[in-house]
Protein backbone atom coordinates (compact mmCIF):
# COMPACT_ATOMS: atom_id res chain seq x y z
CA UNK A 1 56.28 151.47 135.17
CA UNK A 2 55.07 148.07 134.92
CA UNK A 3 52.50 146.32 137.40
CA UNK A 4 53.64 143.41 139.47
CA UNK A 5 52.17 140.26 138.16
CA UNK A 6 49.83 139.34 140.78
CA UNK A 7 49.31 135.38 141.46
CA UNK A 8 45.72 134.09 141.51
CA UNK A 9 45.01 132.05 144.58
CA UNK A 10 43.10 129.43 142.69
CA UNK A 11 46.53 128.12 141.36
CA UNK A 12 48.11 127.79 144.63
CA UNK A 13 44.79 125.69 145.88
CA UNK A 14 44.93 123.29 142.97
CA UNK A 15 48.82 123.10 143.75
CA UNK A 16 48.15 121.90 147.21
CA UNK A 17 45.16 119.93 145.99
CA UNK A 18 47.67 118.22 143.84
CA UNK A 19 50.08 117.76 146.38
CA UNK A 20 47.80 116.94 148.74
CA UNK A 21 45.92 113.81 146.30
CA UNK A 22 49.85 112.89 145.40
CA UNK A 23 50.70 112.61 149.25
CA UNK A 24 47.24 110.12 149.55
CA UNK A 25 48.54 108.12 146.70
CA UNK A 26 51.95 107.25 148.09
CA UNK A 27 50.43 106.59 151.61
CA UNK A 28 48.27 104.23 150.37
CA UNK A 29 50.54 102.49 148.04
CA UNK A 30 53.09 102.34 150.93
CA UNK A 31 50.22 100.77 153.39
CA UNK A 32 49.28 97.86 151.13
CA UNK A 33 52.99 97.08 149.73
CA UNK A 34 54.32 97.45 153.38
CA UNK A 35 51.07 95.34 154.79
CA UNK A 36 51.40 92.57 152.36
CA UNK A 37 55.29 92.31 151.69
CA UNK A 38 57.03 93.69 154.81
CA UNK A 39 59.35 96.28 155.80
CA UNK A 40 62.57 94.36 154.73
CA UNK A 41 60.90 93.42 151.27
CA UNK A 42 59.16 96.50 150.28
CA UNK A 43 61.44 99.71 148.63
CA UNK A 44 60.55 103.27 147.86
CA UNK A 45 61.02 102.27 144.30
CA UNK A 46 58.17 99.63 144.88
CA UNK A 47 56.06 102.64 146.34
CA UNK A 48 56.29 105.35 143.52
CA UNK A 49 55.49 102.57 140.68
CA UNK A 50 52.60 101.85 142.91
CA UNK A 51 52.04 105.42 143.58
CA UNK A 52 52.25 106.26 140.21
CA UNK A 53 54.85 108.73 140.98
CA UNK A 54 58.68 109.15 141.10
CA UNK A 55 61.21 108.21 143.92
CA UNK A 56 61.90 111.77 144.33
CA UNK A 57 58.37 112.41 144.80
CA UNK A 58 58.06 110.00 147.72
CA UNK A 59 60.57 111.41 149.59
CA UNK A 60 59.18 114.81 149.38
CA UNK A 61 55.12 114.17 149.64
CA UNK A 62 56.01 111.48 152.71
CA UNK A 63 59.57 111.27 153.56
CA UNK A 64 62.35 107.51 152.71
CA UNK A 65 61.35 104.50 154.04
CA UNK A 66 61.49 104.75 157.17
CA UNK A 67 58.99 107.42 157.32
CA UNK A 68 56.99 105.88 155.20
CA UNK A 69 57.20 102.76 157.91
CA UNK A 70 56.03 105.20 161.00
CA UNK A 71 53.30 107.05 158.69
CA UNK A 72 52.06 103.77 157.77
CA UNK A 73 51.61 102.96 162.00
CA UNK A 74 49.86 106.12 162.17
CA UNK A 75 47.26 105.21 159.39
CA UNK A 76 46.55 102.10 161.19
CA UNK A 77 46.43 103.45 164.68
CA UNK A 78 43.87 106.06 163.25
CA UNK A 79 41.95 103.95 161.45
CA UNK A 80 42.48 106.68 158.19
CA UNK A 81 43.99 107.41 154.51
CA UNK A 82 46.44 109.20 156.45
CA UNK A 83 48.49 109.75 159.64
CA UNK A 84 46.28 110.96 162.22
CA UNK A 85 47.62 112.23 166.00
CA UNK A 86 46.90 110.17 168.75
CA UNK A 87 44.79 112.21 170.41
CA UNK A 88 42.14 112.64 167.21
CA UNK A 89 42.27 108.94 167.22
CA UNK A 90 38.51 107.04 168.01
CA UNK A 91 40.26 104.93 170.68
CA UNK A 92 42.04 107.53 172.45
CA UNK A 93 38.62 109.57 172.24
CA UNK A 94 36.84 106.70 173.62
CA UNK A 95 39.31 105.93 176.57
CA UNK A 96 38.94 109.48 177.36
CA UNK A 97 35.47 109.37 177.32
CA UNK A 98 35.04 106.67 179.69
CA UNK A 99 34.41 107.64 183.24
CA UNK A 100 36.31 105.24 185.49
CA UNK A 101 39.66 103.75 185.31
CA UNK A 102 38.21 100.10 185.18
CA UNK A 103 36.30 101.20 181.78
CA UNK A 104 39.14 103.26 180.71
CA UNK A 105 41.50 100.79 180.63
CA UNK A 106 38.75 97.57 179.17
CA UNK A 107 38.41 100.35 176.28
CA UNK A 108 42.20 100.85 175.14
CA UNK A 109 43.22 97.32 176.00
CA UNK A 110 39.75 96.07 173.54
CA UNK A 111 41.06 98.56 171.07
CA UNK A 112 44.63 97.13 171.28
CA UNK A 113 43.38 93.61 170.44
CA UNK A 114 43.35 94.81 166.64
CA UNK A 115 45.80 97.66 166.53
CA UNK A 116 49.27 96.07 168.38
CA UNK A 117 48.84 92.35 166.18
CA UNK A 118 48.75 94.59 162.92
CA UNK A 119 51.50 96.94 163.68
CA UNK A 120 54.14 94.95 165.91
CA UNK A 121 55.21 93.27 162.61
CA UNK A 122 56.23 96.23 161.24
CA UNK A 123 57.69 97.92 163.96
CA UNK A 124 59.84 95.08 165.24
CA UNK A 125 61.18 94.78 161.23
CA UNK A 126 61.55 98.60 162.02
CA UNK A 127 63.66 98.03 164.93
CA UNK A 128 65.52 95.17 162.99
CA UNK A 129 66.61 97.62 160.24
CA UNK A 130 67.80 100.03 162.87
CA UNK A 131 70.62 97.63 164.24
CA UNK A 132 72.53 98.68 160.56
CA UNK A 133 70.51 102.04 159.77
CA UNK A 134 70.68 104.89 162.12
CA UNK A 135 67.81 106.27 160.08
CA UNK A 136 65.44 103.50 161.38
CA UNK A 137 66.93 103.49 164.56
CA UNK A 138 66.22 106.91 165.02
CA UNK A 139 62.51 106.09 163.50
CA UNK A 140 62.07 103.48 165.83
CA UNK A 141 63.48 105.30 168.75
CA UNK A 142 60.95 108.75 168.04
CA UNK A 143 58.11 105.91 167.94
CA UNK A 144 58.71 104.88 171.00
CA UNK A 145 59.48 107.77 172.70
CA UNK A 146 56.02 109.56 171.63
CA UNK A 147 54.45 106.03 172.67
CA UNK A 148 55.90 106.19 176.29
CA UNK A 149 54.56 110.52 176.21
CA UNK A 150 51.20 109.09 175.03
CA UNK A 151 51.00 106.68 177.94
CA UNK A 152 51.95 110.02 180.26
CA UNK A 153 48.73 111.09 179.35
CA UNK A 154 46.63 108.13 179.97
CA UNK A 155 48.36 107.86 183.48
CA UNK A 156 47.39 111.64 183.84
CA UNK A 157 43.70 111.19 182.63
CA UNK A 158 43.34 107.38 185.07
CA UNK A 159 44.63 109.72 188.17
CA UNK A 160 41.68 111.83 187.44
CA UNK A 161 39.47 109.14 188.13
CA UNK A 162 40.71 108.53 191.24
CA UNK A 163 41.09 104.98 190.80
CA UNK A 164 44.81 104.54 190.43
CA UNK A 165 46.78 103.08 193.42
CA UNK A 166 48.09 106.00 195.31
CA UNK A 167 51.82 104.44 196.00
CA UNK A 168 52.09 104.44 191.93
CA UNK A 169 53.44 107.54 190.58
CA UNK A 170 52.42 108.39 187.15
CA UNK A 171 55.51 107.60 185.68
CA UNK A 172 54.87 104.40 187.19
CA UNK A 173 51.88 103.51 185.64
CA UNK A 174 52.69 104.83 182.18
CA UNK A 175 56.10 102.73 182.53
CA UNK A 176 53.52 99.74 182.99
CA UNK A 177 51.67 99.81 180.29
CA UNK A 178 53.85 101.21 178.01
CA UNK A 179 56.06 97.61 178.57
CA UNK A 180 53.25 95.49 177.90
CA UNK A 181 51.58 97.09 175.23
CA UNK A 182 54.74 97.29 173.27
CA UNK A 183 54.95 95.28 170.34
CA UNK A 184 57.41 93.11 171.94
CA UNK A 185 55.30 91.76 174.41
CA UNK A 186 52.87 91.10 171.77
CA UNK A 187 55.04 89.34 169.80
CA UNK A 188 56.07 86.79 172.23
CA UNK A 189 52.82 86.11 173.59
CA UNK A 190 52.47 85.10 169.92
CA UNK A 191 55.16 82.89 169.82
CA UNK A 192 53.60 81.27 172.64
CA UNK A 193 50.05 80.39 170.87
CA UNK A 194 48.60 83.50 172.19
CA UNK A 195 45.30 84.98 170.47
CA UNK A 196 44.82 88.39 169.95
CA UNK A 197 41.47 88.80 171.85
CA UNK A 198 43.54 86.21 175.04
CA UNK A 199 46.47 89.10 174.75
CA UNK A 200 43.66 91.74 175.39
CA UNK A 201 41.99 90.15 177.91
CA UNK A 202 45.29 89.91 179.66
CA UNK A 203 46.25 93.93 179.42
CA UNK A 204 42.95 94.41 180.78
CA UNK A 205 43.16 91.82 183.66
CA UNK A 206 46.78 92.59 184.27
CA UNK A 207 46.44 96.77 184.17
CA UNK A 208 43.03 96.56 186.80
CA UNK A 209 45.29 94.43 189.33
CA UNK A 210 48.41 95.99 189.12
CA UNK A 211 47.27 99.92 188.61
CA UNK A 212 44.18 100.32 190.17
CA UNK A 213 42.79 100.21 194.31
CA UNK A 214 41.04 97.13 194.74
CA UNK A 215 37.02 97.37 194.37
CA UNK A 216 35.25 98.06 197.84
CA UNK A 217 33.03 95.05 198.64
């Protein structure tokens, strides 16, 4: 009788390695073509020559270009090589750190000063693209959805600081901020001459009036 061929786990770890260096590669490429040219310009073709890779190869390391589009949010929102999950991102881990809802909110709305002007651009071409592909559309649509779940949880974590306005709910407040944070707002403040570091002052100015009990004297 002859012995089954056993598999040695080595190859399966350089596999993944491989996979895993391959996947890096076509995030990065996709980043810097999709930073410099645009959403509209940029094709998956343009990532795998990048890349160094095939089309096929794109699709299954990352996903078509859509994907690519929201992975390429994710790398910029976390500040990484690769998509990282909101709540493993610095920011979110700094605004949860912070102990009052004054702090909590000067925290996100300093880290938004960088993160919304760099990713609007793309998001809004993502949008865009979705009026004639439902596969943006329904890119664009998941992206906001996990953005207004996301702001859920920063309601959640300001109630437990007991500075919130009590006549708010939390769907409220997340409602709030999930409006003016979006890249839409940013975008026409920039139409309007805005700065980036003006547009965060203003989140931070406008969230502490509107969300949060006025200071005791």
């Amino acid at each position: 009788m002859t012995r089954p061929v056993k598999t040695r786990p080595y190859r399966s770890t350089v596999r993944a390695e491989q996979a895993q260096r391959t996947r890096l590669a076509v995030l990065r490429a996709a980043k810097d073509l999709l930073t410099e040219h645009g959403y509209e310009a940029t094709t998956v073709a343009m990532v795998a020559a990048a890349a160094g890779v095939s089309v096929d190869t794109v699709y299954t390391s990352v996903g078509r270009k859509p994907e690519l589009a929201v992975a390429v949010v994710d790398m910029v929102l976390g500040s990484s090589a690769e998509p990282v999950p909101a709540q493993e991102r610095d920011y979110v881990r700094a605004v949860q750190a912070a102990r009052t809802g004054r702090d909590k909110l000067g925290v996100y709305a300093a880290a938004l000063r960088t993160l919304v002007p760099r990713t609007a651009p793309l998001l809004e071409a993502l949008r865009r693209a979705g009026e004639s592909d439902p596969a943006s559309a329904s890119a664009w649509a998941m992206v906001m959805d996990r953005r207004a779940a996301n702001m859920l949880l920063l309601a959640a974590d300001l109630r437990a600081t007991g500075d919130l306005r009590a006549d708010l709910t939390d769907r409220e407040v997340a409602d709030l901020i999930w409006s003016t944070n979006s890249p839409d707002y940013w975008l026409l403040l920039r139409s309007r001459g805005w700065s980036a570091q003006r547009y965060a002052d203003l989140l931070e100015d406008l969230w502490c009036r509107l969300l949060l009990e006025p200071e005791r004297p």
